[in-house]
Protein backbone atom coordinates (compact mmCIF):
# COMPACT_ATOMS: atom_id res chain seq x y z
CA UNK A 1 0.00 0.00 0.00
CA UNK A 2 3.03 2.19 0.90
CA UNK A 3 4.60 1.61 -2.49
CA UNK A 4 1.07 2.81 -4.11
CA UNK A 5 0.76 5.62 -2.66
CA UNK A 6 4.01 6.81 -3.33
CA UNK A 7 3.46 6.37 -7.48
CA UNK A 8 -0.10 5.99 -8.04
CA UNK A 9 -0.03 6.86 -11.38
CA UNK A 10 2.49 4.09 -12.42
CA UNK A 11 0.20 0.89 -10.91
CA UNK A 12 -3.11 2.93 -12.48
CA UNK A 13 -0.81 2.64 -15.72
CA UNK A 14 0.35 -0.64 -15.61
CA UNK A 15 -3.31 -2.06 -14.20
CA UNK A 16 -5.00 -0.13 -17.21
CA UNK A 17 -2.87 -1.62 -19.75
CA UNK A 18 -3.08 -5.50 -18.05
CA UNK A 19 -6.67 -4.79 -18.55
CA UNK A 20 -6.85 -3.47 -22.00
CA UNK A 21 -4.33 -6.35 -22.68
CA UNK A 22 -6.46 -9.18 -21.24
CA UNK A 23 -10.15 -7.74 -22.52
CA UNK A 24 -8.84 -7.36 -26.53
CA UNK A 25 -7.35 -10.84 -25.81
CA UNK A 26 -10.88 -12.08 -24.94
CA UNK A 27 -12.26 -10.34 -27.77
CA UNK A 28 -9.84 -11.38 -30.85
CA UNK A 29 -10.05 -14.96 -29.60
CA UNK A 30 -13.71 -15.34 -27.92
CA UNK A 31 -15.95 -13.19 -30.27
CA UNK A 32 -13.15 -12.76 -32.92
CA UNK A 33 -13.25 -10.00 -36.27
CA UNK A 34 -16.47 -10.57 -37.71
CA UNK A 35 -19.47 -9.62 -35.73
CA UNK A 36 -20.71 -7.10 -33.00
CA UNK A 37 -21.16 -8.91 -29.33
CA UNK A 38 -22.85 -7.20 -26.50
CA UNK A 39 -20.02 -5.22 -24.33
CA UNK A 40 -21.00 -7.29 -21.12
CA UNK A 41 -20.63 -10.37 -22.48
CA UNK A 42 -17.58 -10.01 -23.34
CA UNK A 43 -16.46 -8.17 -20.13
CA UNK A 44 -18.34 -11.26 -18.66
CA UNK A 45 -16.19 -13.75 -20.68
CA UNK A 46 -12.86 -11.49 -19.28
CA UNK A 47 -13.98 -11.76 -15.68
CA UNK A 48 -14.37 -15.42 -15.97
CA UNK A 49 -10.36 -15.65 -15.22
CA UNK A 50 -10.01 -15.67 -11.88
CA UNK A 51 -6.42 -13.72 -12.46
CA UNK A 52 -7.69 -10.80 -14.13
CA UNK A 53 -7.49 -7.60 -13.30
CA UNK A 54 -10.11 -5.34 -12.06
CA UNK A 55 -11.22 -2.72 -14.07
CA UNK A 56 -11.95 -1.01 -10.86
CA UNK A 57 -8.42 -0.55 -10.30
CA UNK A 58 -7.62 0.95 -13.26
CA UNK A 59 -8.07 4.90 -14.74
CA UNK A 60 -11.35 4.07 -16.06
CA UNK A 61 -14.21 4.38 -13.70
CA UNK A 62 -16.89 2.57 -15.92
CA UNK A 63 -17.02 -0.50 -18.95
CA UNK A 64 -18.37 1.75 -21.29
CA UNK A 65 -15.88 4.65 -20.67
CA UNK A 66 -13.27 2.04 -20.80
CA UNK A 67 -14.70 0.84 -24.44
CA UNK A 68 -14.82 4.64 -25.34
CA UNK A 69 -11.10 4.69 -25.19
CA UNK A 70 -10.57 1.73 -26.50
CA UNK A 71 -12.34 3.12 -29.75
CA UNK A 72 -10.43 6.35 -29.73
CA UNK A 73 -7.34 4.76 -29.97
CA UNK A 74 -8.67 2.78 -32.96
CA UNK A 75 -8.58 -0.69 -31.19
CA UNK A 76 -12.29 -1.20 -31.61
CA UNK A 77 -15.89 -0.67 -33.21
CA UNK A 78 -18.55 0.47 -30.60
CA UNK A 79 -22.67 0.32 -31.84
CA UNK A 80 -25.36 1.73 -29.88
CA UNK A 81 -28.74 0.59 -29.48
CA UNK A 82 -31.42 1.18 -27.11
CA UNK A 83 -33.73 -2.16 -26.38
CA UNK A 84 -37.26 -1.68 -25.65
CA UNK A 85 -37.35 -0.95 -22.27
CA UNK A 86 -34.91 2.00 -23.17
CA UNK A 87 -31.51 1.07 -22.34
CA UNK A 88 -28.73 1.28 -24.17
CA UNK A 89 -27.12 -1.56 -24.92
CA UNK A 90 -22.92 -1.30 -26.74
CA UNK A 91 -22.22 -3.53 -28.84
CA UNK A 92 -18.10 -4.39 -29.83
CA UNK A 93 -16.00 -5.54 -32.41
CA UNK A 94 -12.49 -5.60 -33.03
CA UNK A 95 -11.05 -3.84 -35.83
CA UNK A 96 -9.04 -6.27 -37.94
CA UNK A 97 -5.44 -4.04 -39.18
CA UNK A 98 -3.84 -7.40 -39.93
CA UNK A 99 -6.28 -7.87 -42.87
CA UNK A 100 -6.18 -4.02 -43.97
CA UNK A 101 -2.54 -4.73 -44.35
CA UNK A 102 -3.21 -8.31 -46.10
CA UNK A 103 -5.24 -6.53 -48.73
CA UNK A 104 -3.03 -3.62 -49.03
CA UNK A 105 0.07 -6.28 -49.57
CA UNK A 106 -2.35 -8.46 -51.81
CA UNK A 107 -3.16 -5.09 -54.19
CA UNK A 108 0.14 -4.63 -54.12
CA UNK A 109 1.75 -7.66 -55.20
CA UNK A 110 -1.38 -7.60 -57.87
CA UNK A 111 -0.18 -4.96 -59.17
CA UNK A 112 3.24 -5.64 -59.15
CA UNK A 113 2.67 -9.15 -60.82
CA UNK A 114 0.65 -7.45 -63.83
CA UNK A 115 3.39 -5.02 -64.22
CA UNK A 116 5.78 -8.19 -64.28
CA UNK A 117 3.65 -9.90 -66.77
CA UNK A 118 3.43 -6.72 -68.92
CA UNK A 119 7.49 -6.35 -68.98
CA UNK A 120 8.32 -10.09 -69.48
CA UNK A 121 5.69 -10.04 -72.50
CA UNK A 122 6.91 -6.25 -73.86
CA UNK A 123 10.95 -7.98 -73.62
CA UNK A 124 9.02 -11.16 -75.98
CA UNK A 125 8.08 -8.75 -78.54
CA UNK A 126 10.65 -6.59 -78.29
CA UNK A 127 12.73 -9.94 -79.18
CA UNK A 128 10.75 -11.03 -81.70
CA UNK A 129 11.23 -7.35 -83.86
CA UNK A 130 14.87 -8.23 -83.35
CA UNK A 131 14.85 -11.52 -84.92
C-alpha cells in the first residue's frame, strides 16, 4: 500500500494496460473479427479468469468509458442501441489491421505481378522485332 501511494499513477498505468491487454485478448479470440457482441458479455467472458485484473483498479471508472477509449485509440468498433425498455445496450467488435494490411500487400503484389507480366511479354516482342 506504501509503495502505491508513493506512485499511483504508475500501478493505475500498468493495471490499465493489463486490462486493455487481457479484454482485446478475450475479444480477438472469444468473439473474434467478424461480428458485433454485447459489451457485457464479453467483459463477462474477461472476468471469468479468476487472475484478471479489475477494471476497478484501473483509470477508467466505468465499462463503457473504458470501451470509449478503447475506440479512440482505434482498437475497436462500438454500436449503440437502445432495447425496448430504453436502455442502451454497446455492442463491440475488433477492428481487424492485420487484414487491412493483407489486402493492401495483396493489391500490391497484384499490381506488381501485372506489371511483371506486362514487362516479361513487352521484352518477348521486343525480341521477336529483333529476330
Amino acid at each position: 500500500m506504501i509503495e502505491f501511494n508513493e506512485n499511483p499513477d504508475l500501478y493505475l498505468a500498468r493495471f490499465s494496460q493489463e486490462v486493455q491487454d487481457g479484454f482485446l485478448e478475450v475479444l480477438k479470440i472469444k468473439f473474434g473479427y467478424s461480428s458485433f457482441s454485447p459489451l457485457n458479455k464479453v467483459y463477462n467472458e474477461y472476468i471469468r479468469d479468476p487472475y484478471h485484473t479489475h477494471l476497478n483498479s484501473t483509470k477508467w471508472a466505468s465499462l463503457s468509458e473504458f470501451a470509449a477509449a478503447l475506440e479512440s485509440q482505434g482498437l475497436v468498433e462500438l454500436t449503440r442501441e437502445t432495447d425496448p425498455t430504453g436502455t442502451e445496450q454497446i455492442h463491440i467488435r475488433m477492428i481487424d489491421k492485420d487484414r487491412d494490411k493483407r489486402e493492401a500487400l495483396a493489391q500490391l503484389s497484384s499490381k506488381e505481378f501485372r506489371r511483371d507480366l506486362e514487362r516479361k511479354r513487352e521484352e518477348k516482342e521486343l525480341e521477336k522485332r529483333i529476330k
